[in-house]
C-alpha atoms as a PDB file:
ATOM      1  CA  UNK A   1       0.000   0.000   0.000  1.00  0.00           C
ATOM      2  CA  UNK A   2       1.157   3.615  -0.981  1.00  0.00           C
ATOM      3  CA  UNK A   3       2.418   5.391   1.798  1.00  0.00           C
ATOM      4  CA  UNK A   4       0.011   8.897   3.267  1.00  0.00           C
ATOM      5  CA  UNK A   5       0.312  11.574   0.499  1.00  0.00           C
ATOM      6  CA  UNK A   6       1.495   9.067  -2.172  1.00  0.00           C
ATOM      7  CA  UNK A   7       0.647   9.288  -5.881  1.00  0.00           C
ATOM      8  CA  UNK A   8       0.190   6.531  -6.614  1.00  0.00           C
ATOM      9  CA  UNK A   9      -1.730   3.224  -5.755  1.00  0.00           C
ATOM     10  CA  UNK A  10       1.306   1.392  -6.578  1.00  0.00           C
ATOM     11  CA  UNK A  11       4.790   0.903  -4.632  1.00  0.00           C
ATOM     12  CA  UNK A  12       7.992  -0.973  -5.674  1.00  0.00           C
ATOM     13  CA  UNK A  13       5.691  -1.815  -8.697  1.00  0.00           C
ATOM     14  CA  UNK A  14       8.341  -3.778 -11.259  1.00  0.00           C
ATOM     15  CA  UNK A  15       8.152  -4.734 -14.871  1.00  0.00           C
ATOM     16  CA  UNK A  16       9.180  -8.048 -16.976  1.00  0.00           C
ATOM     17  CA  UNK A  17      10.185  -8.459 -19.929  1.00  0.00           C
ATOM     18  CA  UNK A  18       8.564 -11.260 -21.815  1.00  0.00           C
ATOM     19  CA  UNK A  19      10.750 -11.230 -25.153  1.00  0.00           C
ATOM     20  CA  UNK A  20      14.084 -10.161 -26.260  1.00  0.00           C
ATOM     21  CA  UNK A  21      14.664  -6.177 -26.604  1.00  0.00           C
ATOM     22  CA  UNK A  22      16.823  -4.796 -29.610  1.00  0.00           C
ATOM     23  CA  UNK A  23      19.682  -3.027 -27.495  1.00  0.00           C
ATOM     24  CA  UNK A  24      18.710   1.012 -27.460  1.00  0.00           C
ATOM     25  CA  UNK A  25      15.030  -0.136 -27.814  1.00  0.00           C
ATOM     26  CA  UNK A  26      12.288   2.279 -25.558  1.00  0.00           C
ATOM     27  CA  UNK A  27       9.823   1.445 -23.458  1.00  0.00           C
ATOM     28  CA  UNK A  28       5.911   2.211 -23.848  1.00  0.00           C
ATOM     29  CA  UNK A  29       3.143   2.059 -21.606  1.00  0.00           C
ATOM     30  CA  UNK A  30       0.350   0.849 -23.545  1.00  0.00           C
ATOM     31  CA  UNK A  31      -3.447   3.012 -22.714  1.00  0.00           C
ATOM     32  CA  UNK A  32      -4.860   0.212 -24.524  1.00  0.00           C
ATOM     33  CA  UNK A  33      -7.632   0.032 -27.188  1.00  0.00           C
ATOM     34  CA  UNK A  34     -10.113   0.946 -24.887  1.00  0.00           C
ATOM     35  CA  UNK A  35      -8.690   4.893 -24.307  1.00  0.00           C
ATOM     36  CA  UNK A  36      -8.635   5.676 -28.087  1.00  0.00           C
ATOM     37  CA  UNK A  37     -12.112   4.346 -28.917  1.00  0.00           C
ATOM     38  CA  UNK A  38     -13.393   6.403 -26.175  1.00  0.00           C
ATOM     39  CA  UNK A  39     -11.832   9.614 -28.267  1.00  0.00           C
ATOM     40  CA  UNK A  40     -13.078   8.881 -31.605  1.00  0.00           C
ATOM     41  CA  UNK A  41     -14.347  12.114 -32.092  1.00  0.00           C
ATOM     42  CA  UNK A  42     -10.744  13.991 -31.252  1.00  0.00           C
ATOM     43  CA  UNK A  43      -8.578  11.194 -33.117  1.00  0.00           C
ATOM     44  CA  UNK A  44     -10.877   9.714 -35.668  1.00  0.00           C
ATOM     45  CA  UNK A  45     -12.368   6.918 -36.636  1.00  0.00           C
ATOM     46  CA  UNK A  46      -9.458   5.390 -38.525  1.00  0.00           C
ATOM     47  CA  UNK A  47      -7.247   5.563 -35.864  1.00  0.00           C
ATOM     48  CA  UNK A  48      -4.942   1.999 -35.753  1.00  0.00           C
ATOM     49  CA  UNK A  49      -6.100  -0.557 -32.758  1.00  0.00           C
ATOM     50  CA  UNK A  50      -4.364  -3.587 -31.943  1.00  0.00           C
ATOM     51  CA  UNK A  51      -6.295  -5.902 -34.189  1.00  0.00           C
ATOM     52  CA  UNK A  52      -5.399  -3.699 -37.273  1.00  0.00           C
ATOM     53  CA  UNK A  53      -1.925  -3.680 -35.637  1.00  0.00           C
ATOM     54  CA  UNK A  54      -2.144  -7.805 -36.077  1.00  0.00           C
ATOM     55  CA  UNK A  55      -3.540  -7.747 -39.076  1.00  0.00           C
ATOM     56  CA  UNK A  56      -1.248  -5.650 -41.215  1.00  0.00           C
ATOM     57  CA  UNK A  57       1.565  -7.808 -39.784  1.00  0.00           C
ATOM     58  CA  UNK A  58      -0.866 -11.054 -41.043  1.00  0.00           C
ATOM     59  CA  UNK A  59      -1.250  -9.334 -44.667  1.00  0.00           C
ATOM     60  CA  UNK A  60       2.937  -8.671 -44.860  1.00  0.00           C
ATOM     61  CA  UNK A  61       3.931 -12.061 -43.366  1.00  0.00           C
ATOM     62  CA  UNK A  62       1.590 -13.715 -45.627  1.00  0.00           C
ATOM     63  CA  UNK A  63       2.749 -12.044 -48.263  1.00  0.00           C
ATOM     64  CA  UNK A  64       6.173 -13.207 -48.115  1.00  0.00           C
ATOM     65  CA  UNK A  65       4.766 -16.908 -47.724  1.00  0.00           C
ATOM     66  CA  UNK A  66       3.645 -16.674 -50.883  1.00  0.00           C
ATOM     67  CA  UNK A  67       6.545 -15.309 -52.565  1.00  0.00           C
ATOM     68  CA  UNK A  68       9.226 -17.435 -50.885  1.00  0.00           C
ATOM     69  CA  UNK A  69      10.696 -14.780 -49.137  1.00  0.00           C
ATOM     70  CA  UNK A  70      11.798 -13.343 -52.524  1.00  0.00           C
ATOM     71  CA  UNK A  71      10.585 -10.322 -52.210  1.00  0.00           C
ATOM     72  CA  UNK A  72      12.619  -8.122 -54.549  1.00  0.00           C
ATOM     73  CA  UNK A  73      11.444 -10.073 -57.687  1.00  0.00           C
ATOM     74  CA  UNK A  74       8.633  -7.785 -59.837  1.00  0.00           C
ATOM     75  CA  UNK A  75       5.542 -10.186 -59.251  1.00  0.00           C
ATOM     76  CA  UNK A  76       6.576  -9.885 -55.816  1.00  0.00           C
ATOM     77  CA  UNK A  77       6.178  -6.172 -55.739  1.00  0.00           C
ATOM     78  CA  UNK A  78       3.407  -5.839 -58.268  1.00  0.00           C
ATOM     79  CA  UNK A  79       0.868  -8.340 -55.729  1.00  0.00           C
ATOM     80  CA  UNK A  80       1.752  -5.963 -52.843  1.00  0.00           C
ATOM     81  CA  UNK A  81       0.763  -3.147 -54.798  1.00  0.00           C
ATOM     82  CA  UNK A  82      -2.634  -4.993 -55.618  1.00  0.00           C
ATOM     83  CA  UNK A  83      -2.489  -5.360 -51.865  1.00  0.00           C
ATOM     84  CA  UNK A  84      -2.798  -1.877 -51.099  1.00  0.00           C
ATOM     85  CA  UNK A  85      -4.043  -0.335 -53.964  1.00  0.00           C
ATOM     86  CA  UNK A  86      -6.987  -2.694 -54.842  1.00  0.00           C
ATOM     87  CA  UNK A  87     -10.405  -1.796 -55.014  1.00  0.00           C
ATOM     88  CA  UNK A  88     -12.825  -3.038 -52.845  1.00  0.00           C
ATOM     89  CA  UNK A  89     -13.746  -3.441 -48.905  1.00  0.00           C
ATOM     90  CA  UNK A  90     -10.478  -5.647 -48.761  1.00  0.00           C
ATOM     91  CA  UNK A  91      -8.872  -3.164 -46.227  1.00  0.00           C
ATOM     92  CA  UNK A  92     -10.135  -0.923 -43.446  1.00  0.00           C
ATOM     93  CA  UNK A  93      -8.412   2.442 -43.482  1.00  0.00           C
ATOM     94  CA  UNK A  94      -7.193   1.816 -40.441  1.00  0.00           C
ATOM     95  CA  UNK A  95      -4.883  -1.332 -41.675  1.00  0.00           C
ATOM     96  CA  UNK A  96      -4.164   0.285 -44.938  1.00  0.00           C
ATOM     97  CA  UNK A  97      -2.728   3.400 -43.142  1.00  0.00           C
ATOM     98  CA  UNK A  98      -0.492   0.663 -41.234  1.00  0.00           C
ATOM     99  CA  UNK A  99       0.970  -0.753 -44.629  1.00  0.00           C
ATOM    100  CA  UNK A 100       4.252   1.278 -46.186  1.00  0.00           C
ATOM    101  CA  UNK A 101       2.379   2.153 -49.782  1.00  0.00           C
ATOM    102  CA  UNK A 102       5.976   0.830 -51.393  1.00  0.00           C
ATOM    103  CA  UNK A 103       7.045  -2.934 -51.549  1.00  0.00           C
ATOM    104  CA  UNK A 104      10.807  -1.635 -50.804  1.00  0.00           C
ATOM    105  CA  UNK A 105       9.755   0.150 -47.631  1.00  0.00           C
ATOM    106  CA  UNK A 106       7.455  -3.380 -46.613  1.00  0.00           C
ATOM    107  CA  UNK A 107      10.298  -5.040 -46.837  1.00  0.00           C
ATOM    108  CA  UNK A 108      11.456  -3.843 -43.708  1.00  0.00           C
ATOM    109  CA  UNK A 109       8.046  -4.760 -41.773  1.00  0.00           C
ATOM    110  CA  UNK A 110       7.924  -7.875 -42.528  1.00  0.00           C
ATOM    111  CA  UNK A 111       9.767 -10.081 -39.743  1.00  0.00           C
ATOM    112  CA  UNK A 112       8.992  -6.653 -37.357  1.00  0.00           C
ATOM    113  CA  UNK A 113       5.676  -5.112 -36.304  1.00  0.00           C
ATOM    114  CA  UNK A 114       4.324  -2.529 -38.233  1.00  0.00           C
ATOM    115  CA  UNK A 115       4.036  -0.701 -35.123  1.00  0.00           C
ATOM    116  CA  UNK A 116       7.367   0.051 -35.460  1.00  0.00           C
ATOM    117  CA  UNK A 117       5.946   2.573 -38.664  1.00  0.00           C
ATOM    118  CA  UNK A 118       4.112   4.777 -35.651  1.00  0.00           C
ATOM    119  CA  UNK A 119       7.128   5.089 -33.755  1.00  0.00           C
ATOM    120  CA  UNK A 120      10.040   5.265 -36.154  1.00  0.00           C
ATOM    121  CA  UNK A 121      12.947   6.247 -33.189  1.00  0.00           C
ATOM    122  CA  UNK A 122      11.937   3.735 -31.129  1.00  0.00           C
ATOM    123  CA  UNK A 123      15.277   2.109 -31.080  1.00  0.00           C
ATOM    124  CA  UNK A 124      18.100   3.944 -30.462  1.00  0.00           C
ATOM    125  CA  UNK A 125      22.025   3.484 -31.563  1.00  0.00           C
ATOM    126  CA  UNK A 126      24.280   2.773 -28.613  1.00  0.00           C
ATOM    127  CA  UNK A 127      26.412   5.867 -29.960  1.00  0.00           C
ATOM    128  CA  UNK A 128      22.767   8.184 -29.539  1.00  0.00           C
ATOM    129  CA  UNK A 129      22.257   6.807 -26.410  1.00  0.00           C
ATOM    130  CA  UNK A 130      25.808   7.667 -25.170  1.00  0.00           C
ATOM    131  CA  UNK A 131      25.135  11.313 -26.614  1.00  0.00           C
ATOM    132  CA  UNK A 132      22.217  11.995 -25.561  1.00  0.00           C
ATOM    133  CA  UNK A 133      21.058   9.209 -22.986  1.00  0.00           C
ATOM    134  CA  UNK A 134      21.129  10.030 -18.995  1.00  0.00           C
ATOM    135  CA  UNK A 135      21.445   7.468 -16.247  1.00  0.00           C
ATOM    136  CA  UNK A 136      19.090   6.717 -13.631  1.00  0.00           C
ATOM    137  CA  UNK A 137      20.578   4.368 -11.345  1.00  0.00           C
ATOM    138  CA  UNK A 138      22.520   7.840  -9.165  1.00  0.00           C
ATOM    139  CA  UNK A 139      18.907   7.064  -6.666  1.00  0.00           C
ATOM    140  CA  UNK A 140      17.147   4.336  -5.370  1.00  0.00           C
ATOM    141  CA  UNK A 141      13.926   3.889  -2.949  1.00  0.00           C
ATOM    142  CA  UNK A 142      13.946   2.522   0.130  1.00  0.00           C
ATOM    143  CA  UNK A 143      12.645   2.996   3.918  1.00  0.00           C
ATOM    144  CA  UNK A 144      13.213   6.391   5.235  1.00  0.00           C
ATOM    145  CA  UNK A 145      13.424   7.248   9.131  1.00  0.00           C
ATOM    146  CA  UNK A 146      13.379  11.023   8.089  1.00  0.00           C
ATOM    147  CA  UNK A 147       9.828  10.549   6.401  1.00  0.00           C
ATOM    148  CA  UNK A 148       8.821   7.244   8.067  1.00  0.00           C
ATOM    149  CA  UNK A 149       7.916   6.582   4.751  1.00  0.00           C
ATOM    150  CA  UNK A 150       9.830   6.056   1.220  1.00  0.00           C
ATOM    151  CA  UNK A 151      12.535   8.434  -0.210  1.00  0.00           C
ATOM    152  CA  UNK A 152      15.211   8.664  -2.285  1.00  0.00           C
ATOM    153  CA  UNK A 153      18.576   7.312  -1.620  1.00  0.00           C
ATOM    154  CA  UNK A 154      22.014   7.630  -3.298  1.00  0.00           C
ATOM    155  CA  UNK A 155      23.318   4.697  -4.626  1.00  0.00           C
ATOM    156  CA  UNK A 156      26.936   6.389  -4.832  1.00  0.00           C
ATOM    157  CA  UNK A 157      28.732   9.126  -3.829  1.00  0.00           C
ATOM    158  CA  UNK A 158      27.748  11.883  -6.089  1.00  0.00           C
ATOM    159  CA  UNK A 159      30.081  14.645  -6.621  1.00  0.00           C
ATOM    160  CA  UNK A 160      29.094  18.479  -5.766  1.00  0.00           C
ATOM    161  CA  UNK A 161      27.261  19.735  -9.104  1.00  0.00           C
ATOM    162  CA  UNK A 162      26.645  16.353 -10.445  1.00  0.00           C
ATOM    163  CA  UNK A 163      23.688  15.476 -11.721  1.00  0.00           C
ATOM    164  CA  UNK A 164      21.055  13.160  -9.529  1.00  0.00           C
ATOM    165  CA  UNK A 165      18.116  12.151 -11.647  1.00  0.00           C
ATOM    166  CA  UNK A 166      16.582  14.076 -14.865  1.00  0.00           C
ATOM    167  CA  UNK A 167      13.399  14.666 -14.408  1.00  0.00           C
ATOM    168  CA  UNK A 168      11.101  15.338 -17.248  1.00  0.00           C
ATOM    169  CA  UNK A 169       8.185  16.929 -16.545  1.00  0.00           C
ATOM    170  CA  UNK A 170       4.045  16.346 -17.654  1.00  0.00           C
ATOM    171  CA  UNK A 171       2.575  19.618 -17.406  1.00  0.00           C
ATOM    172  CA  UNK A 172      -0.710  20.326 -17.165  1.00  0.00           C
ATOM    173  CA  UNK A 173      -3.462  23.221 -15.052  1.00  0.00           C
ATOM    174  CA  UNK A 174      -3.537  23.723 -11.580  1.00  0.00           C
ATOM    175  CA  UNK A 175      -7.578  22.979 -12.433  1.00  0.00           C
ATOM    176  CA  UNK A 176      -6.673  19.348 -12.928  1.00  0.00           C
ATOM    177  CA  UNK A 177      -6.015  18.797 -10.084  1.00  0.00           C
ATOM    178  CA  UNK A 178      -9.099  20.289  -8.364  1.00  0.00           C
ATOM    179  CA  UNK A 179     -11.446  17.890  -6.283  1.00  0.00           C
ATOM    180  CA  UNK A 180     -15.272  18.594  -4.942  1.00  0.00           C
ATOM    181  CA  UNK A 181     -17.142  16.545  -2.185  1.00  0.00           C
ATOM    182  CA  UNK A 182     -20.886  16.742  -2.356  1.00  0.00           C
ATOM    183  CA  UNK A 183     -23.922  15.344  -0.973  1.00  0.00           C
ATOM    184  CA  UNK A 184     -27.505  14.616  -2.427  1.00  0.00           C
ATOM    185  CA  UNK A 185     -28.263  18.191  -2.064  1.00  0.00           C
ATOM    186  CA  UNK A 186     -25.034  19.476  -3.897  1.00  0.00           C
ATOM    187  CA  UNK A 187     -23.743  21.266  -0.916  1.00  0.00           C
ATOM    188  CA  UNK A 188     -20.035  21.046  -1.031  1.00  0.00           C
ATOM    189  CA  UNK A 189     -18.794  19.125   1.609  1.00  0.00           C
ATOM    190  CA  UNK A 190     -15.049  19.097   0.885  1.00  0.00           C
ATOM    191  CA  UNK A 191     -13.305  21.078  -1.096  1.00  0.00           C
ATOM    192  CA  UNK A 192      -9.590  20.900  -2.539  1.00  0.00           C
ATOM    193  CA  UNK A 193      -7.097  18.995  -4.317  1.00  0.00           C
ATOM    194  CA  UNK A 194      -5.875  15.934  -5.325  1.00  0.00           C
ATOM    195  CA  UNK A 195      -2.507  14.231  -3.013  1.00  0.00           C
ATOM    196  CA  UNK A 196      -0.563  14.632  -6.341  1.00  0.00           C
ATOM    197  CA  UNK A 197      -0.288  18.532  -5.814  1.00  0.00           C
ATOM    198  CA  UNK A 198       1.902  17.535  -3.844  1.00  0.00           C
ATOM    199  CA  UNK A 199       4.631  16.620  -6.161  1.00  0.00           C
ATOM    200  CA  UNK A 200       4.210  19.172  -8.431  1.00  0.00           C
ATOM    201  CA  UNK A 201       6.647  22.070  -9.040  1.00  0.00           C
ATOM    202  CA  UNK A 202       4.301  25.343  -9.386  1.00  0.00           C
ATOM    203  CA  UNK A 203       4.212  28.755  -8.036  1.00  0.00           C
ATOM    204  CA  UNK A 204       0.691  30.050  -6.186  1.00  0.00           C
ATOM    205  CA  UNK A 205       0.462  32.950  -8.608  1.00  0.00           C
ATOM    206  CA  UNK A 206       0.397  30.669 -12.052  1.00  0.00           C
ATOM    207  CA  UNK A 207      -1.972  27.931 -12.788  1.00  0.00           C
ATOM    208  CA  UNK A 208       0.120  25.935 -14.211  1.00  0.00           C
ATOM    209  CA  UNK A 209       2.021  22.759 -12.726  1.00  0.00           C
ATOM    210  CA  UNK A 210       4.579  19.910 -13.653  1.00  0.00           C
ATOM    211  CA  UNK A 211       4.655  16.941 -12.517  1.00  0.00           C
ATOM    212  CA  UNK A 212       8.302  15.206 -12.695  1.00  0.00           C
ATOM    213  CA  UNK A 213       8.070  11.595 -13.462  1.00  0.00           C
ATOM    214  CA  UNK A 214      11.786  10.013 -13.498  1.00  0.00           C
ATOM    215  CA  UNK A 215      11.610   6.790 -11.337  1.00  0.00           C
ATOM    216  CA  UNK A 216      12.491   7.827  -7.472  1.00  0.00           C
ATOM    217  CA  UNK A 217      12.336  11.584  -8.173  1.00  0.00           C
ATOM    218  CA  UNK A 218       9.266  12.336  -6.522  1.00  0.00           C
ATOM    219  CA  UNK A 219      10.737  10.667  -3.537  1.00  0.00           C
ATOM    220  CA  UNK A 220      13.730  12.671  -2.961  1.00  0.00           C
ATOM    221  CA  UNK A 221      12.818  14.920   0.224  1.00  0.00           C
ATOM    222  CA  UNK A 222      14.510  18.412   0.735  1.00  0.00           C
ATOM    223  CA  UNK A 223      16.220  19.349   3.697  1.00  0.00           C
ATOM    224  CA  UNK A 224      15.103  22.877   5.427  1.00  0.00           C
ATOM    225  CA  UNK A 225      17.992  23.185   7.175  1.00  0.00           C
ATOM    226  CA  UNK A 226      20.923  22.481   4.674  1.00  0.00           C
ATOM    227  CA  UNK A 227      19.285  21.071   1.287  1.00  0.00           C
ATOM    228  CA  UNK A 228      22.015  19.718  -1.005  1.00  0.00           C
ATOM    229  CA  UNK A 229      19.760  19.195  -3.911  1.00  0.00           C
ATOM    230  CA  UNK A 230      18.734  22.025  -6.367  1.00  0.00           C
ATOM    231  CA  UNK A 231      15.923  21.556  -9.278  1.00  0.00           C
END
């Protein structure tokens, strides 16, 4: 159970991987289908779900069946453009926007998801990641006597003017974040906001908040006294 004035209804909440990652490859959190059918009218109807996801991977894999894996040869490349281009309720949009339109660019979908078309920088070069990439092992949580809760703990000595954690921020209004209490009646019983105020950096005389999201951030807790830690 979260600890009082927690986020979140999860703690020490890990992950799995189930298959093999390419190295430099990100991580998504899936909303699931569910989220973008409820938004039809902001996104559109033809917006890709995960069946159209598996089925434009069925149409390319099948595809290649057929040809032998020979995909460069001309009947090769003429069928796939009978594929896309044919008349006929053959295709939702939604699928055909998930096909490449040229057999060349296919090519490269079909022994990977064409999910991988949505999200082109998905996988990163080791040499990008050493550019641009920032580590965020510096903190770890654990049990804190200050808090008698959870904060954030070095798991190093970290040098004066060294980085701790980046912190990337969601930002969003102050409004959000509002909450109302009523009874049957609609007289306000409670009024205020939501815990995650809390972790928000903001200033009283601007609506507008963010929220830093970097594992462990959110637990690191400022000393009055002497704080060591700037944002």
């Amino acid at each position: 159970m979260p600890e009082a004035g927690a986020f979140s209804h999860y703690q020490n909440l890990t992950f799995t991987v189930n298959k093999e990652l390419p190295a430099g490859h990100e991580i998504f959190v899936s909303y699931g289908d569910s989220w973008f059918e409820e938004r039809r009218e902001e996104f559109g109807e033809d917006v890709p779900l995960s069946k159209d996801f598996q089925q434009a991977d069925l149409i390319l894999q099948e595809w290649s069946r057929l040809m032998v894996g020979d995909l460069d040869r001309p009947l090769a490349q003429d069928l796939y453009q009978l594929i896309v281009e044919g008349s006929g309720p053959i295709l939702n949009p939604a699928v055909r926007s998930l096909l490449p339109k040229l057999p060349q660019e296919a090519v490269k979908f079909v022994n990977r998801s064409t999910a991988y078309r949505t999200v082109p920088n998905a996988i990163r070069s080791l040499e990008w990641l050493e550019k641009h990439g920032m580590c965020l092992d510096n903190i770890h949580p654990s049990d804190s006597t200050v808090t008698l809760g959870t904060g954030a703990f070095a798991t190093r000595f970290l040098p004066k003017n060294s980085i701790v954690a980046p912190a990337p921020l969601i930002h969003f209004s102050r409004e959000h974040l509002e909450m109302v209490w009523e009874d049957q009646n609609k007289e306000v019983l409670w009024q205020g906001h939501q815990l995650l105020l809390n972790y928000c950096f903001g200033h009283p005389s601007s609506s507008l908040l963010f929220f830093p999201y970097s594992p462990a951030v959110n637990l690191i807790n400022h000393n009055h006294t002497h704080p060591n830690v700037a944002i």
